[in-house]
Protein backbone atom coordinates (compact mmCIF):
# COMPACT_ATOMS: atom_id res chain seq x y z
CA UNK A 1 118.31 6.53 -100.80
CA UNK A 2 116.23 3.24 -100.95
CA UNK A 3 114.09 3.70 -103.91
CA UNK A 4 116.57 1.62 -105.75
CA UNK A 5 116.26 -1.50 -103.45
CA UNK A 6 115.26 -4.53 -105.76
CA UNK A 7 114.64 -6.97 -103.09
CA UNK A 8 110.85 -7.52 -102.90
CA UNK A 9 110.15 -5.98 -106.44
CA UNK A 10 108.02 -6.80 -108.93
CA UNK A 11 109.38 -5.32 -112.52
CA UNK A 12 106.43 -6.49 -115.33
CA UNK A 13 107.85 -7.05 -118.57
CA UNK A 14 107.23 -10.05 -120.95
CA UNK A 15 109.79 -11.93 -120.57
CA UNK A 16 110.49 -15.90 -120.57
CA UNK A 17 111.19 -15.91 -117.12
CA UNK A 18 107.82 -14.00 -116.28
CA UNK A 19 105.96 -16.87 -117.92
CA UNK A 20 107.24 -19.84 -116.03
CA UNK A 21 105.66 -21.49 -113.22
CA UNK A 22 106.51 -20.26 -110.00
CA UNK A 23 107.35 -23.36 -109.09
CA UNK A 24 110.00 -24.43 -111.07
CA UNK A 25 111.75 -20.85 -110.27
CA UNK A 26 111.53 -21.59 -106.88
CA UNK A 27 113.06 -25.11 -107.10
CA UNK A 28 115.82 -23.68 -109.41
CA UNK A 29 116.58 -20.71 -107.12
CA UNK A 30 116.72 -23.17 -104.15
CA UNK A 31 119.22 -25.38 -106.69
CA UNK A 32 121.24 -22.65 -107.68
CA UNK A 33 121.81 -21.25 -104.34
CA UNK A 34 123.42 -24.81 -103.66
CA UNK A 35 125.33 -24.88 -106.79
CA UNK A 36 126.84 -21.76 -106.20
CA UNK A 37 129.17 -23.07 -103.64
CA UNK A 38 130.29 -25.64 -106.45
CA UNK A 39 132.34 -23.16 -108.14
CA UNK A 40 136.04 -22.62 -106.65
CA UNK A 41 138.22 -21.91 -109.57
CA UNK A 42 138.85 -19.17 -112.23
CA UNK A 43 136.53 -20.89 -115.11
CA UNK A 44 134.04 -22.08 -112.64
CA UNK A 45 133.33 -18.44 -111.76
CA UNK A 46 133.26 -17.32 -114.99
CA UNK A 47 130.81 -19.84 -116.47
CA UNK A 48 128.76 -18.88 -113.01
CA UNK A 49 129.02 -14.97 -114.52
CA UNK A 50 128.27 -16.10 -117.85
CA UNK A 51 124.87 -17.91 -116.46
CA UNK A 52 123.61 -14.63 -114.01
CA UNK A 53 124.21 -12.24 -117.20
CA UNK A 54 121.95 -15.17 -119.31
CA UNK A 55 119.11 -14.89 -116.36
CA UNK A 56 119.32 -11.39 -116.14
CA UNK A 57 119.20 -10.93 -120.30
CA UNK A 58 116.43 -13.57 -120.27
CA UNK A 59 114.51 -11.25 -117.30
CA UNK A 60 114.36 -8.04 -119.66
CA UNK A 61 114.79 -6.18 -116.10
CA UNK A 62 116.66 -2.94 -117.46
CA UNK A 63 120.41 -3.37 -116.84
CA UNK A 64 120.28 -0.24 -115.19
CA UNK A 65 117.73 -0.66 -112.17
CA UNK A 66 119.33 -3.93 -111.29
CA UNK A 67 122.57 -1.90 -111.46
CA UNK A 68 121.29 0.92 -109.27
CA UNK A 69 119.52 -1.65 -106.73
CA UNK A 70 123.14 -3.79 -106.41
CA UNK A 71 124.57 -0.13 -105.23
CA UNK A 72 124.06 -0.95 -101.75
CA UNK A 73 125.57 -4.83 -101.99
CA UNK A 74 128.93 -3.26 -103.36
CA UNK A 75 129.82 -1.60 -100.51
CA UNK A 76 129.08 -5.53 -98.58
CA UNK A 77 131.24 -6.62 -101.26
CA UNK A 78 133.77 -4.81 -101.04
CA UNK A 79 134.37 -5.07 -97.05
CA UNK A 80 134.29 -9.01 -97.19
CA UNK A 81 136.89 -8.62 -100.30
CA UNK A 82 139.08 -6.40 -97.67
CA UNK A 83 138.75 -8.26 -94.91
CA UNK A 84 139.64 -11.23 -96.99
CA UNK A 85 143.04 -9.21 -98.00
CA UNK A 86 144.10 -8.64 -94.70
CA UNK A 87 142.99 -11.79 -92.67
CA UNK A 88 144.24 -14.39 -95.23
CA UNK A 89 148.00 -15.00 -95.10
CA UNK A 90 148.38 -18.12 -97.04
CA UNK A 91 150.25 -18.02 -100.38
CA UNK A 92 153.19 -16.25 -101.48
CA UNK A 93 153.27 -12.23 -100.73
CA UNK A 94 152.20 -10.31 -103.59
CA UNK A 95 152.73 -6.96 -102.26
CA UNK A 96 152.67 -4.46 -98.47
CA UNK A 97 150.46 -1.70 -98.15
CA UNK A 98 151.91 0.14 -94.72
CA UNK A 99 152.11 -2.46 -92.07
CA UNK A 100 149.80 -4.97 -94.11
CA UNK A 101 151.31 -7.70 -96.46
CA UNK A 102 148.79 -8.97 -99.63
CA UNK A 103 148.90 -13.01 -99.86
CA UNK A 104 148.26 -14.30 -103.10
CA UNK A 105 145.31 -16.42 -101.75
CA UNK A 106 143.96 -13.38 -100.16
CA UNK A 107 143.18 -11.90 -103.25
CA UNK A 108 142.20 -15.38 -104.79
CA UNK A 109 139.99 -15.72 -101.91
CA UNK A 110 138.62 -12.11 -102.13
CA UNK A 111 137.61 -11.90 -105.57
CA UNK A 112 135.57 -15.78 -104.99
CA UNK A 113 133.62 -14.88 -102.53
CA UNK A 114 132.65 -10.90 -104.03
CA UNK A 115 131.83 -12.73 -106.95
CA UNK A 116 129.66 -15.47 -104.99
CA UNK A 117 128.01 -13.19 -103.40
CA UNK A 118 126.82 -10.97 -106.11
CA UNK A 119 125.95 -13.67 -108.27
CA UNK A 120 123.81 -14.78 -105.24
CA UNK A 121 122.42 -12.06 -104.67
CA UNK A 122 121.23 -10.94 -107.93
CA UNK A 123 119.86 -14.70 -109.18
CA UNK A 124 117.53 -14.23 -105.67
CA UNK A 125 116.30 -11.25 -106.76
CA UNK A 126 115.26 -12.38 -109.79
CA UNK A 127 112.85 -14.12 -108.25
CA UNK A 128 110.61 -11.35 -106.93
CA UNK A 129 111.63 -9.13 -110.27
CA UNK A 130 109.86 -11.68 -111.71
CA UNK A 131 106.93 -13.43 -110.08
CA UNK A 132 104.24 -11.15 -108.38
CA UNK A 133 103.55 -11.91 -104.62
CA UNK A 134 100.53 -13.76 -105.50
CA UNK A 135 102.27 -15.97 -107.97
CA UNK A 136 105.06 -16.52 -105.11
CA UNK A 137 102.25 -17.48 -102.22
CA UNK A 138 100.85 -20.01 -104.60
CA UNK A 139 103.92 -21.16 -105.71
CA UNK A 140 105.19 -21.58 -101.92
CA UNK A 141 101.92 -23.52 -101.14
CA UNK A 142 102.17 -25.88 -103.53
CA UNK A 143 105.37 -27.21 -102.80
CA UNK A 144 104.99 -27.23 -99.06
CA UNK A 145 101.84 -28.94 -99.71
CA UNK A 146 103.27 -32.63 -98.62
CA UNK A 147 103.94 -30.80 -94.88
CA UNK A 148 100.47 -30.66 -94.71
CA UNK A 149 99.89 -33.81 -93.29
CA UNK A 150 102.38 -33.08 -90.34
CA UNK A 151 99.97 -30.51 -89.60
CA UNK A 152 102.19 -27.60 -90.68
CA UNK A 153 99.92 -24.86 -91.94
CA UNK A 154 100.95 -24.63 -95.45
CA UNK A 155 99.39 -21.62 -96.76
CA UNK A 156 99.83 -18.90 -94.03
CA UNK A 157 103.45 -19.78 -93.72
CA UNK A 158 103.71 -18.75 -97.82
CA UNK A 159 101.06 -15.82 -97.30
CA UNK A 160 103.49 -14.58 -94.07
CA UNK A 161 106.70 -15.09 -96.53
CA UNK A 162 105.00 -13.61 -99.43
CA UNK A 163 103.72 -10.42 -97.37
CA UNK A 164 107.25 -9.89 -95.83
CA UNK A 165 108.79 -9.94 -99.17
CA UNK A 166 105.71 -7.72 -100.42
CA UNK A 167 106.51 -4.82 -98.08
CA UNK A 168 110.31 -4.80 -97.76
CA UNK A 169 110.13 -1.94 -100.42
CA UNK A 170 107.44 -0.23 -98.35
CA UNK A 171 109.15 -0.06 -95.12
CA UNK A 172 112.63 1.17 -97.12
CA UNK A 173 110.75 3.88 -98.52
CA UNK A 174 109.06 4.45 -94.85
CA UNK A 175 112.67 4.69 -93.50
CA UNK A 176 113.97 7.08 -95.94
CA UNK A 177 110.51 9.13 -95.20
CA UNK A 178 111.34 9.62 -91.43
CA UNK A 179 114.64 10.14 -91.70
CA UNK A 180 114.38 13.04 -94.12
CA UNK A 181 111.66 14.02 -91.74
CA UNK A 182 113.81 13.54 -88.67
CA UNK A 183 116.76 15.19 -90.78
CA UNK A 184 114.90 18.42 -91.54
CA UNK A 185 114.54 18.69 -87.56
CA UNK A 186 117.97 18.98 -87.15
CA UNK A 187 119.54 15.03 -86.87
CA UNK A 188 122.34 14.22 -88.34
CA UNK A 189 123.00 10.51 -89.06
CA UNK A 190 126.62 10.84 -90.71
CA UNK A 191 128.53 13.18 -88.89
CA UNK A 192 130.00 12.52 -85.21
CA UNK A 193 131.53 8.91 -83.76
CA UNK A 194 129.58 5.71 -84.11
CA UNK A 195 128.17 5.99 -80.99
CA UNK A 196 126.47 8.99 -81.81
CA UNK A 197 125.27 7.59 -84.74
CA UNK A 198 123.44 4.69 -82.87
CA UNK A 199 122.20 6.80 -80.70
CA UNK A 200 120.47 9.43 -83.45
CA UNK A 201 119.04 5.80 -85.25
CA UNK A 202 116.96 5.33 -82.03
CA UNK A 203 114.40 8.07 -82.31
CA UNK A 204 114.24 6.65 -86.27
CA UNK A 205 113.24 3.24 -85.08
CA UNK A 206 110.49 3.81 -82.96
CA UNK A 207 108.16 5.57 -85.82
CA UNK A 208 109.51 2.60 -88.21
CA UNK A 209 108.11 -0.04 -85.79
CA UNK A 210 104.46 2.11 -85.16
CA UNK A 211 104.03 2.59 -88.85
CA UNK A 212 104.88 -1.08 -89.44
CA UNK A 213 101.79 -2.46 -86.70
CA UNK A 214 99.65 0.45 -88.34
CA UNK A 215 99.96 -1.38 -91.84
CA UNK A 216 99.93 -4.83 -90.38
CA UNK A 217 96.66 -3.93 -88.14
CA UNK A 218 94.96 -2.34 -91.62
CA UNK A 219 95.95 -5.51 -93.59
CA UNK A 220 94.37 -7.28 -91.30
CA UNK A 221 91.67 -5.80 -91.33
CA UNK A 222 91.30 -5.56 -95.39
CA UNK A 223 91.85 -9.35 -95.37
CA UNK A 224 88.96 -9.78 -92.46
CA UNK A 225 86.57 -7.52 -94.73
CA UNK A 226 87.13 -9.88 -97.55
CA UNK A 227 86.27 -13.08 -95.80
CA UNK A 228 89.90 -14.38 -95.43
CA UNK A 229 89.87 -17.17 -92.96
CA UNK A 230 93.15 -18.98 -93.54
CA UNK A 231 93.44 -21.18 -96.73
CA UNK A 232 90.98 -24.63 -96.18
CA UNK A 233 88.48 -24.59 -98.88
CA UNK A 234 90.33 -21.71 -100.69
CA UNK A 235 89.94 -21.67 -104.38
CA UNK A 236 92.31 -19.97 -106.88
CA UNK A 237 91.35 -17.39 -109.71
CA UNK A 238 94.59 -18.11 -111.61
CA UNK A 239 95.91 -22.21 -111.62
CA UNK A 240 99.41 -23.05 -111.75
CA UNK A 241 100.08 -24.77 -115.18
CA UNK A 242 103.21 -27.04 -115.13
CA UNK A 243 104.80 -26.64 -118.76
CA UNK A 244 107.62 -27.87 -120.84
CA UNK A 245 109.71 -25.02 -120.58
CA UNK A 246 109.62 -25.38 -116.77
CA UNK A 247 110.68 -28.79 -116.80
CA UNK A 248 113.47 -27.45 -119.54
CA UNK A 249 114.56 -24.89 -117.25
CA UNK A 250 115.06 -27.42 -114.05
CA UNK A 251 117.36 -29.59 -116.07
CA UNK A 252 118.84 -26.90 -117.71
CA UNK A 253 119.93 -25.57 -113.71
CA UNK A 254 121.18 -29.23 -112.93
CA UNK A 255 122.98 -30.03 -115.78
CA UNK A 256 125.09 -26.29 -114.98
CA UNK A 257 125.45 -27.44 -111.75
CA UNK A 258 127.30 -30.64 -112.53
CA UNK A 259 129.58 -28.63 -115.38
CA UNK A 260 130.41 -26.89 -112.19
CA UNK A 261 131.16 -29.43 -110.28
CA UNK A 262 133.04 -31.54 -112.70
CA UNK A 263 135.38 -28.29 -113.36
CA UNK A 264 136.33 -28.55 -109.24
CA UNK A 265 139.71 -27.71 -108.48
């Protein structure tokens, strides 16, 4: 059921993405997540299409497992491009299903934000397809670097955001472990009303949350048995090099963001 999940995962191919500097994929995903919002008509969205198929062509992450790991974000999709159908009531009437009338900017509305939302979602998740935790925590470091001198503790706030990332994957395929445990015992989590659904989620949750302190205690203590003790003095095996394609790709994400915003409605 989860083994699809993308979020988190690390797919090794040799690609051009793979060999950029975690840094400028960062600052482009944090750009792009902005620009996003920029597009609000019909060839906005398209060119925004036309530059997620380029990233994910440019990945070489098989079509097919980003396909299979987006599975779970249709069904997202499609509820906010429902509720957007029935809520919105500007626009002329296009049509009535039962005691429901379609507005044109419903569906105008609908299909924006599905499409902003998958795009977003599957440029973000590039990010971990392509950069290993490692390259992520250094990546995170470096740029937070300046908060340093406000005393913000730089490096275990990447480590902390590079572990969660690390073992979203882990605890999906912990879930889907107890609940085909828990569903071999007899429990049922699709059939009866909603409430009896939360209530047969409960007895899932409490293994979830022991096996997650389990693997937090024995990281812990892996990292204590290595000497880790936070990152002052810290040297790296692997330095970040800065190159020209990095720099390429930054202004490449800027100058699509102000096509975008020059093609506002």
């Amino acid at each position: 059921m989860f083994q699809s999940i993308i979020i988190g995962q690390f797919v090794p191919t040799n690609s051009p993405l793979h060999h950029m500097d975690p840094r400028s994929k960062l600052i482009s995903i944090f750009l792009l997540v902005a620009i996003i919002f920029l597009a609000n008509s019909w060839v906005s969205y398209s060119m925004l299409i036309a530059f997620t198929i380029i990233l994910v062509l440019l990945s070489r992450v098989p079509v097919s497992f980003i396909y299979r790991g987006m599975r779970p974000i249709f069904w997202l999709v499609f509820i906010t491009l429902l509720v957007h159908l029935i809520m919105t009531k500007e626009g002329p009437a296009v049509f009535a299903i039962g005691g429901f009338t379609i507005h044109e900017a419903g569906i105008i509305n609908g299909v924006f934000i599905s499409l902003r939302l998958l795009t977003l979602v599957i440029i973000t998740s590039l990010l971990t397809l392509t950069t290993t935790p490692i390259q992520v925590t250094d990546g995170l470091e470096t740029l937070l670097g300046p908060l340093k001198r406000l005393g913000v503790p730089t490096h275990e706030l990447a480590l902390m955001i590079s572990i969660a990332l690390r073992f979203i994957p882990t605890f999906l395929q912990e879930t889907e472990k107890i609940m085909k445990a828990q569903m071999a015992r007899g429990v049922d989590f699709t059939a009866g009303p909603l409430r009896e659904r939360f209530k047969a989620v409960i007895p899932l949750l409490i293994p979830l949350f022991l096996s997650a302190f389990k693997r937090a205690e024995e990281l812990a203590l892996a990292m204590e048995a290595r000497g880790y003790r936070g990152g002052e003095g810290r040297t790296k095996l692997r330095e970040l090099k800065w190159r020209g394609a990095d720099t390429a790709g930054i202004v490449i994400v800027l100058l699509f963001g102000v096509g975008l915003f020059l093609l506002r409605a």
